[in-house]
N, C-alpha and C. Protein backbone atom coordinates (compact mmCIF):
# COMPACT_ATOMS: atom_id res chain seq x y z
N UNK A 1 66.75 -71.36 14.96
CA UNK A 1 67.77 -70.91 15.87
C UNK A 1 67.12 -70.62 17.23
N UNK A 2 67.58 -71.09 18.31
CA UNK A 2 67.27 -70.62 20.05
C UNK A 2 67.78 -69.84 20.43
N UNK A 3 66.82 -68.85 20.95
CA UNK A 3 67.19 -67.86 20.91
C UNK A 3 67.17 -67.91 23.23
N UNK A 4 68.44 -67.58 23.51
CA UNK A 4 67.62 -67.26 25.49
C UNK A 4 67.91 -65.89 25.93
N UNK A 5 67.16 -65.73 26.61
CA UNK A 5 67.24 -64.41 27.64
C UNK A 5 68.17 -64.91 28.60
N UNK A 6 69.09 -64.51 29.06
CA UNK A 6 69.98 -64.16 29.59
C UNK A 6 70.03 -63.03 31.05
N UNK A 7 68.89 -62.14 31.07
CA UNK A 7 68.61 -61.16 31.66
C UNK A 7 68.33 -61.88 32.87
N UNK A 8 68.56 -61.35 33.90
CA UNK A 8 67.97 -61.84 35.44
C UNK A 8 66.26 -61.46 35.21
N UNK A 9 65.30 -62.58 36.09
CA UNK A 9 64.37 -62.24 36.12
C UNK A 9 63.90 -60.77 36.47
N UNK A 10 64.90 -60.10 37.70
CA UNK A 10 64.30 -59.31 38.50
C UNK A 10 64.55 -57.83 37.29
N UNK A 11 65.36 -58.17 36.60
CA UNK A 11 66.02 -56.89 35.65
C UNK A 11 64.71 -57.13 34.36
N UNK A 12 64.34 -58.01 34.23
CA UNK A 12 63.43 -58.49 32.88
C UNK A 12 62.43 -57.39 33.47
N UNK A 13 61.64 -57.59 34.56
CA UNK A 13 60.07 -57.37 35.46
C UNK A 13 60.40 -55.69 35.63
N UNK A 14 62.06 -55.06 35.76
CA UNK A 14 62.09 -53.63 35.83
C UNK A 14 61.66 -52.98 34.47
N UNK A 15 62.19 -54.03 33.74
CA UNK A 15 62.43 -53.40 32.08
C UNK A 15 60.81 -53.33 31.18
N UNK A 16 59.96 -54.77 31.86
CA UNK A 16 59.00 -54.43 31.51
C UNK A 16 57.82 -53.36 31.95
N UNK A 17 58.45 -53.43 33.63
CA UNK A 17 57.39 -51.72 34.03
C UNK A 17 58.15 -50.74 32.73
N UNK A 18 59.17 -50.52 32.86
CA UNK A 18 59.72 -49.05 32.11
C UNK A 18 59.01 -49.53 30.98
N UNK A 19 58.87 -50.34 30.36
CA UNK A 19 58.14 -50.75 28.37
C UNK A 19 56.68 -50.09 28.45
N UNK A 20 55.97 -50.60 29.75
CA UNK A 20 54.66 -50.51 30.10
C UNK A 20 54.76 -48.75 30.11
N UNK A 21 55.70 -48.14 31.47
CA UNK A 21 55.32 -47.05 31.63
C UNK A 21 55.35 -46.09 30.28
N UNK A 22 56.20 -46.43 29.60
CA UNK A 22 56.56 -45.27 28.46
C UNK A 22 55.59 -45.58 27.53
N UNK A 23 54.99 -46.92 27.22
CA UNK A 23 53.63 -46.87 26.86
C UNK A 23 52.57 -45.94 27.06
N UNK A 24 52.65 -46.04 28.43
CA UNK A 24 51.16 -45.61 28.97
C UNK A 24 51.80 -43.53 28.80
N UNK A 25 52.83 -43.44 29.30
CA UNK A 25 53.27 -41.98 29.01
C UNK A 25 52.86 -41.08 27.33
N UNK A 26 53.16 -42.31 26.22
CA UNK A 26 52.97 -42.09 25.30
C UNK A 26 51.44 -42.06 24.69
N UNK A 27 51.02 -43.27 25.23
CA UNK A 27 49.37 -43.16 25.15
C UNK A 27 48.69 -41.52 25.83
N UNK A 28 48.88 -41.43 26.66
CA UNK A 28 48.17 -40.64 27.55
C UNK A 28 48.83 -38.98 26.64
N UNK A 29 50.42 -38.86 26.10
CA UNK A 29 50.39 -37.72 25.32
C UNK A 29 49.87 -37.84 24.22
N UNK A 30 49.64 -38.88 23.79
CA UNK A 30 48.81 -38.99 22.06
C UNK A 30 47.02 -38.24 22.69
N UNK A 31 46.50 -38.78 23.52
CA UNK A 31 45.26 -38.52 23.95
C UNK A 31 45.17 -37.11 24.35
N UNK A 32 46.56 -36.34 24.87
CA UNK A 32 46.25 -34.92 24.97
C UNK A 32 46.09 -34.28 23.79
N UNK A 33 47.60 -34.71 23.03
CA UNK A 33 47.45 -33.97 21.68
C UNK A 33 46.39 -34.18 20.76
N UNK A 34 45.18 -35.23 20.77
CA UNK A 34 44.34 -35.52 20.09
C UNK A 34 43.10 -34.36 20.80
N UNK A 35 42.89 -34.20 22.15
CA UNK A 35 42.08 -33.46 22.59
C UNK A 35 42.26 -31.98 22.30
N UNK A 36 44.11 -31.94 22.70
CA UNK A 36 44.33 -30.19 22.03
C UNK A 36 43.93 -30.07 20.33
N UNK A 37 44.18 -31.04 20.03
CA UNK A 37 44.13 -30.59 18.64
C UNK A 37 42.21 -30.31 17.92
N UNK A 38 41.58 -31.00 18.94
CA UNK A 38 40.26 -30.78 18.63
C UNK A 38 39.92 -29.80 19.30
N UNK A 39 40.13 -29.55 20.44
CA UNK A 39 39.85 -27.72 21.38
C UNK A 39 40.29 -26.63 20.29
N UNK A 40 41.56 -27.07 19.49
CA UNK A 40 41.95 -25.56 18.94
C UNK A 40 40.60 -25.26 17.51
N UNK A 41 40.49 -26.65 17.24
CA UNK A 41 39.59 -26.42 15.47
C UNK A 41 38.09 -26.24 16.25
N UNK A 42 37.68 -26.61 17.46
CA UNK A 42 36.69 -26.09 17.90
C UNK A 42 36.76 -24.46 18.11
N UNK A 43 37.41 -24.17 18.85
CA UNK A 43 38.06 -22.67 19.68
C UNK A 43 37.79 -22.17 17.75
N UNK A 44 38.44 -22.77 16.63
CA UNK A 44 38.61 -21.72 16.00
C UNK A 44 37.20 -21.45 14.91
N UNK A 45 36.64 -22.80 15.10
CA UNK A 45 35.06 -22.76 14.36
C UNK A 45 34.20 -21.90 15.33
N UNK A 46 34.06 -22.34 16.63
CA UNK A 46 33.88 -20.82 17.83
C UNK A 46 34.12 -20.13 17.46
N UNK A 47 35.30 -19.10 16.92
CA UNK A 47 35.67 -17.51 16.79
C UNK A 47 34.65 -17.31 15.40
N UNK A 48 35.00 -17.83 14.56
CA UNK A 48 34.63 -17.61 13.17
C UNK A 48 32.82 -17.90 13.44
N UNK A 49 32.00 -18.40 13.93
CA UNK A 49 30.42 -18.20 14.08
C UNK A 49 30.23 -16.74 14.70
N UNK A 50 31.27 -16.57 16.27
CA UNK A 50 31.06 -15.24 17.11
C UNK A 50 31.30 -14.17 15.96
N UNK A 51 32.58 -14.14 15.09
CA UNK A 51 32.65 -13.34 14.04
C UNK A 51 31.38 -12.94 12.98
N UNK A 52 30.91 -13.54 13.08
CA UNK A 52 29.98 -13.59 11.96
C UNK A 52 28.22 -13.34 12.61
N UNK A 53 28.09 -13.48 13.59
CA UNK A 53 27.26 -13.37 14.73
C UNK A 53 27.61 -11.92 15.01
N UNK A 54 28.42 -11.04 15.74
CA UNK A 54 28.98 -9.36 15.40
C UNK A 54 28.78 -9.23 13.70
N UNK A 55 28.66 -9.45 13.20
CA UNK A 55 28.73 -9.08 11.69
C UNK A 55 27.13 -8.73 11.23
N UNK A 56 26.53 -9.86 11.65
CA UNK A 56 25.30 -9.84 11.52
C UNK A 56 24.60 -8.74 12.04
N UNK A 57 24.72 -8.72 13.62
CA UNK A 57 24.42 -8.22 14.61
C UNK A 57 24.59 -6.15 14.03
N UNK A 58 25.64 -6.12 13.44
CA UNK A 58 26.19 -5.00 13.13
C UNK A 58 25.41 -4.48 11.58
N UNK A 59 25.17 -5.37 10.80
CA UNK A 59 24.19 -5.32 9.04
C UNK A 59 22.96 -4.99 9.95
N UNK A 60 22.71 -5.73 10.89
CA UNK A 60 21.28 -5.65 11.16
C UNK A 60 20.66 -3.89 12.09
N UNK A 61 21.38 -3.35 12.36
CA UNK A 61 21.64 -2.26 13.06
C UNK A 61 21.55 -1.44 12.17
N UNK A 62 22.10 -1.98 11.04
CA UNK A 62 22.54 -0.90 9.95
C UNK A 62 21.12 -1.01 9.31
N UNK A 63 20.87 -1.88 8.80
CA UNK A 63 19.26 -2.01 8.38
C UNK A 63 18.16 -1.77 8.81
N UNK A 64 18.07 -1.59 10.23
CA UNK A 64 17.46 -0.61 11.17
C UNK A 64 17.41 0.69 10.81
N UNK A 65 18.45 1.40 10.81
CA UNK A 65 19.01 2.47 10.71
C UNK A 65 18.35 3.03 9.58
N UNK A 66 18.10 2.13 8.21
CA UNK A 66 17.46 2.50 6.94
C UNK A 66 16.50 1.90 6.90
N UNK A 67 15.54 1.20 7.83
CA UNK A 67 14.05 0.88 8.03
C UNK A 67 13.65 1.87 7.99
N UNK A 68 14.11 2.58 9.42
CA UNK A 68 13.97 3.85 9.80
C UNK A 68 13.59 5.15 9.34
N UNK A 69 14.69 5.39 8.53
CA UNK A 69 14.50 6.21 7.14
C UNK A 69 13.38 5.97 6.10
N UNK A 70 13.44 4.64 5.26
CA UNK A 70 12.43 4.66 4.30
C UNK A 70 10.96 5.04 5.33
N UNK A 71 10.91 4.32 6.72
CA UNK A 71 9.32 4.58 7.18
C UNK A 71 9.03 6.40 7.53
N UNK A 72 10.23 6.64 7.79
CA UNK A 72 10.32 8.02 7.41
C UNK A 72 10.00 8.68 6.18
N UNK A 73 10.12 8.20 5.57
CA UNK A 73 10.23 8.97 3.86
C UNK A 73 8.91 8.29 3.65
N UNK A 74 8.23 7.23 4.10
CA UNK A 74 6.68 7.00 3.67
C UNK A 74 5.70 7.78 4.36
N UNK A 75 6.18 7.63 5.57
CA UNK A 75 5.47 8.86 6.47
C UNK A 75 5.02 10.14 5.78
N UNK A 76 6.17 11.09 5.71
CA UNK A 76 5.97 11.82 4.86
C UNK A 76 5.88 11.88 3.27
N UNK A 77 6.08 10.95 2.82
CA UNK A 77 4.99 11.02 1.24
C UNK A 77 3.93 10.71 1.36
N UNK A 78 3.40 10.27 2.64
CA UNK A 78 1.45 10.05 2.68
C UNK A 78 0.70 10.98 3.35
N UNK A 79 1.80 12.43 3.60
CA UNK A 79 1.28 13.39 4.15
C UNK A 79 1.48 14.49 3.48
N UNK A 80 2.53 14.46 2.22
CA UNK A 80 2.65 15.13 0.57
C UNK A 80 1.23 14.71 0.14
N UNK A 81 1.15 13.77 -0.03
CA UNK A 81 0.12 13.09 -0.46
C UNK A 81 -1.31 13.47 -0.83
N UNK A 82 -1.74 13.48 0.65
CA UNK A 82 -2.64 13.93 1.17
C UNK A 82 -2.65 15.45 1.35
N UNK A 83 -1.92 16.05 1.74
CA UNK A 83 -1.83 17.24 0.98
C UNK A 83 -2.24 18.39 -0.36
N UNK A 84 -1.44 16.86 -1.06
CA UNK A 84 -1.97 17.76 -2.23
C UNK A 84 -3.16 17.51 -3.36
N UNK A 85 -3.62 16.14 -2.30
CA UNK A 85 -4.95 15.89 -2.44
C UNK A 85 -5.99 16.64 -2.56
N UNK A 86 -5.78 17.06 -0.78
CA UNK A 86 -6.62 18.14 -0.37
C UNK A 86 -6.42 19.37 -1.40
N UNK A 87 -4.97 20.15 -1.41
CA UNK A 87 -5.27 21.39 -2.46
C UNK A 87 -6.15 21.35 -3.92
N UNK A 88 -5.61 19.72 -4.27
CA UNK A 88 -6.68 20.09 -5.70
C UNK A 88 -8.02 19.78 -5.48
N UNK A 89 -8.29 19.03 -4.47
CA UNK A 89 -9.62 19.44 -4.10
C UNK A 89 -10.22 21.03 -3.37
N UNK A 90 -9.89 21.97 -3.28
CA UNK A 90 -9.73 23.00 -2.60
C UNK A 90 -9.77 24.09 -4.14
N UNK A 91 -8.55 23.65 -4.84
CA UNK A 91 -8.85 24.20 -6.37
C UNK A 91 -10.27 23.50 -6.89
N UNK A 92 -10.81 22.60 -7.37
CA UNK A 92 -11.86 21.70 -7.24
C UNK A 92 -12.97 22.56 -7.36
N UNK A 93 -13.09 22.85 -5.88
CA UNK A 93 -13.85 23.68 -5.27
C UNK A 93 -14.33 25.13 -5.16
N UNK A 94 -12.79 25.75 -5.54
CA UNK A 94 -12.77 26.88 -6.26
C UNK A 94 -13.81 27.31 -7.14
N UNK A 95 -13.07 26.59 -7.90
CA UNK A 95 -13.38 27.01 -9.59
C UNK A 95 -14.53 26.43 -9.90
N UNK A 96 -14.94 25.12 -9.01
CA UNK A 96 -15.79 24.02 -9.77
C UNK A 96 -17.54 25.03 -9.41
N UNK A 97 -17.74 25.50 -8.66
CA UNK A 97 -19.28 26.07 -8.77
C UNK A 97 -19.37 27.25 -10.24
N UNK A 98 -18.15 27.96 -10.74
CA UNK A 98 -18.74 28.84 -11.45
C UNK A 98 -18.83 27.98 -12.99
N UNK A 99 -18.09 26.66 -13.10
CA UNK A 99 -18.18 26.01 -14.23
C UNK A 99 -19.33 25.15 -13.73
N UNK A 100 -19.86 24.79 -12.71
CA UNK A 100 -21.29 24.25 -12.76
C UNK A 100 -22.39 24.76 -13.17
N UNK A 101 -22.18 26.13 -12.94
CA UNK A 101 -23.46 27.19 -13.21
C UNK A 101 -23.68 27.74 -14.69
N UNK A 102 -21.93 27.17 -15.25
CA UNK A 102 -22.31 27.59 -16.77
C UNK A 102 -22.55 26.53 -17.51
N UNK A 103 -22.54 25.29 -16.64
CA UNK A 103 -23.09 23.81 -17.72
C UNK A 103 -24.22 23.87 -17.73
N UNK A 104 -24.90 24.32 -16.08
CA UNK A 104 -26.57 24.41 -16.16
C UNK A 104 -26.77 25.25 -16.92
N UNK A 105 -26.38 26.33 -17.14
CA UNK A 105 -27.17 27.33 -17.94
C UNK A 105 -27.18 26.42 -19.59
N UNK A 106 -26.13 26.28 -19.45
CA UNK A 106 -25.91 25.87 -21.21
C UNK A 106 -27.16 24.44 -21.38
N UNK A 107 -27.69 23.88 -20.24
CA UNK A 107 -28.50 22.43 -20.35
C UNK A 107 -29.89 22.72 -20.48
N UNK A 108 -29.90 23.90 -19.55
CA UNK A 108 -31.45 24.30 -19.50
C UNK A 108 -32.24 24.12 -21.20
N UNK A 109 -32.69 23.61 -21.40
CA UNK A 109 -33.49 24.17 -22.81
C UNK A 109 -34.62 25.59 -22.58
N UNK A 110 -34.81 25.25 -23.93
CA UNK A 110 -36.10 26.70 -24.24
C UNK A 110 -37.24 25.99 -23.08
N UNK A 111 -38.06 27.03 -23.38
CA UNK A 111 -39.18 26.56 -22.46
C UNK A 111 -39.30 26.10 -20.79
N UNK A 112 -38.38 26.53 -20.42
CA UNK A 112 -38.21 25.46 -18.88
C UNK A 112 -37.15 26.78 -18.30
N UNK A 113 -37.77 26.65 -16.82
CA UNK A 113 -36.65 27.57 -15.97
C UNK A 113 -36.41 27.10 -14.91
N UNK A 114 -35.19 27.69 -13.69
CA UNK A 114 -35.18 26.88 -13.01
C UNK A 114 -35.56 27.92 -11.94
N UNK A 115 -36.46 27.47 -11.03
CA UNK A 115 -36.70 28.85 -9.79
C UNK A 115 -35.94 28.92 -8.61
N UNK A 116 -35.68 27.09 -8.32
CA UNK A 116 -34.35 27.39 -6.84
C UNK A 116 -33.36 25.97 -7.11
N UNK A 117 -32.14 26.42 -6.93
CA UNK A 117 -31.04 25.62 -6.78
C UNK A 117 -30.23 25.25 -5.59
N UNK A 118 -30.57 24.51 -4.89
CA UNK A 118 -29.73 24.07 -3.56
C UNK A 118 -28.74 23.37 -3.89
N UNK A 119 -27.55 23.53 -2.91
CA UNK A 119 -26.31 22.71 -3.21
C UNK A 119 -26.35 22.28 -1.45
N UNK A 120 -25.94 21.03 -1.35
CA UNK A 120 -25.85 20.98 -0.30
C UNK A 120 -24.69 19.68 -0.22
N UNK A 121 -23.40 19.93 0.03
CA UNK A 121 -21.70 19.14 -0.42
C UNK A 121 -21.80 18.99 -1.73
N UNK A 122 -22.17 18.04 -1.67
CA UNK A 122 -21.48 17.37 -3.41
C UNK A 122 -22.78 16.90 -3.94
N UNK A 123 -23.66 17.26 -3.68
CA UNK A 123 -25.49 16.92 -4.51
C UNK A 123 -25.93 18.69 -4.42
N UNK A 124 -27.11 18.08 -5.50
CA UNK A 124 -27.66 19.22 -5.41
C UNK A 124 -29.24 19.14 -5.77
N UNK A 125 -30.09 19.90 -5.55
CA UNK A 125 -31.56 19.61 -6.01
C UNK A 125 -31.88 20.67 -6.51
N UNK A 126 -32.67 20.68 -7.51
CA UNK A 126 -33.21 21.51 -8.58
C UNK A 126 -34.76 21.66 -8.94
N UNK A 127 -35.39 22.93 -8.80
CA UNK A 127 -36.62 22.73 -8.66
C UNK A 127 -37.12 23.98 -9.88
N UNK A 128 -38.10 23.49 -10.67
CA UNK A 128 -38.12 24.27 -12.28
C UNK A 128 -39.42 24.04 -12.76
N UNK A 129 -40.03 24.40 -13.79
CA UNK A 129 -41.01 24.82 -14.67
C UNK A 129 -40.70 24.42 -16.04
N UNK A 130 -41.63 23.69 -16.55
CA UNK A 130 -40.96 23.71 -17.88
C UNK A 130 -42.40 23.59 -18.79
N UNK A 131 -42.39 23.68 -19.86
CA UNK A 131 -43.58 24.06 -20.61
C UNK A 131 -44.43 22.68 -20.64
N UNK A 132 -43.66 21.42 -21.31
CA UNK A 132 -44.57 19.79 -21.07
C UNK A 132 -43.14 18.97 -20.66
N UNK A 133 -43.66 17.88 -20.99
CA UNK A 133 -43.15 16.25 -20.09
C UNK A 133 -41.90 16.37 -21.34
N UNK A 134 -41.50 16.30 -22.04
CA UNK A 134 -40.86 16.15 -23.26
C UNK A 134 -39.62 17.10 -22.72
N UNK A 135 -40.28 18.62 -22.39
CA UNK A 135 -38.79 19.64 -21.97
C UNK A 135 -38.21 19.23 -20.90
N UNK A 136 -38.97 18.20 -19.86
CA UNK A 136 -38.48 18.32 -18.76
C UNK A 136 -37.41 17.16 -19.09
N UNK A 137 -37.51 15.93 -20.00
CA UNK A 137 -37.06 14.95 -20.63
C UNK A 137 -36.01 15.43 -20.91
N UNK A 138 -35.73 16.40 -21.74
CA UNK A 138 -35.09 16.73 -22.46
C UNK A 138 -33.51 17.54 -21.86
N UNK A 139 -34.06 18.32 -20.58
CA UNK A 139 -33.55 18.88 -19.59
C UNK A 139 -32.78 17.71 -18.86
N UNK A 140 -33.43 16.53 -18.58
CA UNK A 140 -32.30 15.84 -17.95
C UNK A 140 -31.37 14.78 -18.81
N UNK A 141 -31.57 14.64 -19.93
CA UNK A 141 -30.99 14.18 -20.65
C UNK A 141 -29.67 15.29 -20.87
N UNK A 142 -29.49 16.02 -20.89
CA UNK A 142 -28.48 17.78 -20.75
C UNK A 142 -28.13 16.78 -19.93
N UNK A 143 -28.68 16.73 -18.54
CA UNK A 143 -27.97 17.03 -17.00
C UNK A 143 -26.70 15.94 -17.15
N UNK A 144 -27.88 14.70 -17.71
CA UNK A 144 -26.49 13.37 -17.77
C UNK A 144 -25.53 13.55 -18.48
N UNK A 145 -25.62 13.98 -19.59
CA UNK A 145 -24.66 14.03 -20.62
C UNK A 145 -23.47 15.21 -20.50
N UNK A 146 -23.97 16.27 -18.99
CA UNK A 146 -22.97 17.12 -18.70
C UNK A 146 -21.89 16.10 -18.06
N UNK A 147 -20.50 16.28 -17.68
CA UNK A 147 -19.27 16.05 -16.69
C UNK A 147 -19.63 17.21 -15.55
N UNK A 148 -20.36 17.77 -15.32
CA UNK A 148 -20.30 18.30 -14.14
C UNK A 148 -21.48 18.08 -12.93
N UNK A 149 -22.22 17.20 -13.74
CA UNK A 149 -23.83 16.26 -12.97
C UNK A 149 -23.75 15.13 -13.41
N UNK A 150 -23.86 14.01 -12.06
CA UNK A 150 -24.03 12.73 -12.42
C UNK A 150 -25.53 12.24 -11.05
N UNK A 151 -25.54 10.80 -11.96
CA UNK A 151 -26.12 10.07 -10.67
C UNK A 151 -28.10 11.13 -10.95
N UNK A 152 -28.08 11.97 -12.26
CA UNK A 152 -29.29 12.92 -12.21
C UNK A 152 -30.53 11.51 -12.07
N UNK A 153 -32.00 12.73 -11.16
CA UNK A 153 -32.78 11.75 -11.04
C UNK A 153 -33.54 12.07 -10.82
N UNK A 154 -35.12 12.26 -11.67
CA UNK A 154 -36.50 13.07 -11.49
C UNK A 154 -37.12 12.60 -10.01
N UNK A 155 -37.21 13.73 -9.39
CA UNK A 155 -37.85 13.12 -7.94
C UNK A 155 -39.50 13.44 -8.29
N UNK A 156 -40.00 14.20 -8.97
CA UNK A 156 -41.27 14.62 -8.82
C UNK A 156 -41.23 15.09 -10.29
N UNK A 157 -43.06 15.36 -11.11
CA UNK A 157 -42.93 16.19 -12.39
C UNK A 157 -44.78 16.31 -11.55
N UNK A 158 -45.49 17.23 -11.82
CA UNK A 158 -46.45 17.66 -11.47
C UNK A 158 -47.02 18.80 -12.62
N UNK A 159 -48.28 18.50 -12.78
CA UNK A 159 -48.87 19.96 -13.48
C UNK A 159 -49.34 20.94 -12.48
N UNK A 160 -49.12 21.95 -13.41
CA UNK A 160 -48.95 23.34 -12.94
C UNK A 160 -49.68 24.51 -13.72
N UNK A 161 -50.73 24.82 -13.59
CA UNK A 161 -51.41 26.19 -13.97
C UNK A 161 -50.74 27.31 -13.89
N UNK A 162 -50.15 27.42 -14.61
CA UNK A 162 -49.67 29.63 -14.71
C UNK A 162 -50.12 30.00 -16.08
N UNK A 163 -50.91 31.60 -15.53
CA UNK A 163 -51.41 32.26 -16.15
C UNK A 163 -51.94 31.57 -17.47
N UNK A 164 -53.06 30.71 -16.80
CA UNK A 164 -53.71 30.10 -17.94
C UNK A 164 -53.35 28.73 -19.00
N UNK A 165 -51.46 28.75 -18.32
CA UNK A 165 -51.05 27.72 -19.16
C UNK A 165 -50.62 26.47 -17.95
N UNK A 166 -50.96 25.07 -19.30
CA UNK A 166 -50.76 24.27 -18.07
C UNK A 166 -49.32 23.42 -18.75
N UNK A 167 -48.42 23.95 -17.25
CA UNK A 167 -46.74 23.78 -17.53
C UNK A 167 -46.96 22.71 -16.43
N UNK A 168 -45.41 22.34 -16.27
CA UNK A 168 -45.19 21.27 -15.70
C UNK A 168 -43.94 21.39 -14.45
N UNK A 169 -44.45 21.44 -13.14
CA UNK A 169 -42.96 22.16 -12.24
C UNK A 169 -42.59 20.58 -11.95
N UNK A 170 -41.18 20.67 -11.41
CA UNK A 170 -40.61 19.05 -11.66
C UNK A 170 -39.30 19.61 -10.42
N UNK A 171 -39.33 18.03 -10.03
CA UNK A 171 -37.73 18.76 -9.28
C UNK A 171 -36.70 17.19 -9.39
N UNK A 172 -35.66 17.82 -9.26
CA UNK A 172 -34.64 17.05 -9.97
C UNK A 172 -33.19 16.80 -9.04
N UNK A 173 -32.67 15.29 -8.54
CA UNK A 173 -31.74 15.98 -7.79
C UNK A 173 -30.60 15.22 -8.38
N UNK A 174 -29.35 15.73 -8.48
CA UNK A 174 -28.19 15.12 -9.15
C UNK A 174 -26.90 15.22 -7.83
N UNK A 175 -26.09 15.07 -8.00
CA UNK A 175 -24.47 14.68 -7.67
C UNK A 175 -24.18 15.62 -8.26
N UNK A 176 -22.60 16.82 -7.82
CA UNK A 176 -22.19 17.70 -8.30
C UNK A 176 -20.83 16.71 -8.61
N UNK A 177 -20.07 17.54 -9.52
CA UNK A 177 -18.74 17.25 -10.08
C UNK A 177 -17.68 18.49 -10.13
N UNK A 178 -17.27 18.65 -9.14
CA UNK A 178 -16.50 20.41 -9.18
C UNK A 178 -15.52 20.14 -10.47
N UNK A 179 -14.76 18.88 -10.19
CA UNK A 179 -13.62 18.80 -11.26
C UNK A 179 -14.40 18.33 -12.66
N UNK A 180 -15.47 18.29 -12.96
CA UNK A 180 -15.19 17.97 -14.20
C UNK A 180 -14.99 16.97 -14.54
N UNK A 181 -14.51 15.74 -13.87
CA UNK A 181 -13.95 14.47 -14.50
C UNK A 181 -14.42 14.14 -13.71
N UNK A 182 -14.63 12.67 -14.14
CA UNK A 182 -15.34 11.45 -14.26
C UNK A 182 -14.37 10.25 -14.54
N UNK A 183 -14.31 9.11 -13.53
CA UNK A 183 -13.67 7.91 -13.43
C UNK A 183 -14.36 6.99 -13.61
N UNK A 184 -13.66 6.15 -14.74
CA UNK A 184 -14.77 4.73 -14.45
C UNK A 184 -13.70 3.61 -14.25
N UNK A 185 -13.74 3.10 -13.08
CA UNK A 185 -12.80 2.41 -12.31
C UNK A 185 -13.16 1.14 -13.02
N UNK A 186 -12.07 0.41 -14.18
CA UNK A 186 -12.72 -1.13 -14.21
C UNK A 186 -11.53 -2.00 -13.49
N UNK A 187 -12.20 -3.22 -13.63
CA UNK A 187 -11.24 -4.55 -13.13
C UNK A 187 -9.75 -4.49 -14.08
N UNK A 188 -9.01 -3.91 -13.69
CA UNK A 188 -7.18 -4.30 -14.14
C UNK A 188 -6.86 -5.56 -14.78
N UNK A 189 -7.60 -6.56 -13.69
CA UNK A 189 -7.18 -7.84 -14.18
C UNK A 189 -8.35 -8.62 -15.47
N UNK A 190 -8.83 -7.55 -15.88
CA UNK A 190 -9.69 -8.43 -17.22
C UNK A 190 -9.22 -7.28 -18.19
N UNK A 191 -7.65 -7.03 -17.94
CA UNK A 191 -6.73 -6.14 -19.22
C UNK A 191 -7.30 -4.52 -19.52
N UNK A 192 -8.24 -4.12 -18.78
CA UNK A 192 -8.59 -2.50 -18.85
C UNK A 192 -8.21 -1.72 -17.83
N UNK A 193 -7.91 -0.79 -17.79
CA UNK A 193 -7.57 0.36 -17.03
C UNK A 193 -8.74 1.44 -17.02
N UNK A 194 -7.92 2.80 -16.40
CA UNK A 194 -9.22 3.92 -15.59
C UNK A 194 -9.18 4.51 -16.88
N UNK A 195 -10.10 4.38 -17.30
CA UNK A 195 -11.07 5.89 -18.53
C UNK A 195 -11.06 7.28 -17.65
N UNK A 196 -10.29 8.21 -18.23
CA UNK A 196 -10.72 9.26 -17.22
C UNK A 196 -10.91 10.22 -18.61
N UNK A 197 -11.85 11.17 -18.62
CA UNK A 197 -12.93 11.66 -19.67
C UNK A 197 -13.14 13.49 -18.76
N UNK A 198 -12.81 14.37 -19.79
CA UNK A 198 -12.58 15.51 -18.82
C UNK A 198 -11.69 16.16 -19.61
């Protein structure tokens, strides 16, 4: 079937600007609404990071806030600490010379005396008489086997003439122990722990 246009040229050339323009009108609103529609899911992935960015911003303040505190609360438990470090060393100290003086007495054996005892911190030197080589032996074998002398260690043994007899003056210097106890620190990681003996 033939089909004709009928239309005047000049009415055809109006009709096709208006086809064209409402084209291009329609193009150009598809291209806004395609741009609005990506500004808003941007704009709204924007709010929701800033949201969460204040959120953060706000935990993290807060976690400050209780940094703060615990370095506080370590602060002062390493000054409890130390504290009461010091007091039982202070008790230690107390008490620890009149139980030193009754281990020596109890170590001394027969035959052997002691003429001067220096303490000077936490050692001490010991200077004595004893009848032969065997008492003086015997005397520091005591010293080690006390908890309140360690580290004992003959510095000198010399003969000695009194009144006709020949004794033996010796001097001796050890490590004091006010507390009594004794640590033997081993390696953790080969499955042993601290022996504490006392």
């Amino acid at each position: 079937m033939i089909r004709l246009n009928l239309i005047p040229r000049e009415e055809r050339k109006v009709q096709r600007v208006i086809s064209d323009f409402n084209k291009g009108v329609i193009l150009v609103l598809a291209i806004v609404g395609v741009c609005l529609i990506l500004y808003l899911y941007q704009y709204r992935q924007l709010s929701e990071v800033m949201e969460r960015t204040a959120w953060v911003q706000k935990r993290l303040k807060e976690l400050e806030e209780i940094k703060k505190k615990v370095d506080d609360y370590k602060a002062r438990n390493t000054e409890l600490e130390r504290r009461i470090k010091l007091i039982q060393e202070l008790e230690d100290n107390r008490n620890g010379p009149l139980f030193v003086m009754d281990s020596l007495s109890k170590t001394i054996p027969e035959r052997s005396w002691i003429n001067k005892f220096t303490e000077t911190g936490y050692s001490a030197k010991l200077e004595g008489i004893a009848w032969n080589e065997f008492t003086v032996s015997d005397f520091l074998k005591n010293l080690q086997a006390s908890k309140y002398f360690g580290n004992v260690e003959l510095k000198s043994i010399k003969k000695q003439i009194m009144q006709d007899l020949p004794l033996r003056s010796f001097v001796i210097n050890a490590s004091l122990n006010y507390s009594g106890k004794t640590k033997e620190n081993v390696d953790t990681s080969k499955g042993k722990g601290v022996k504490e003996k006392g």
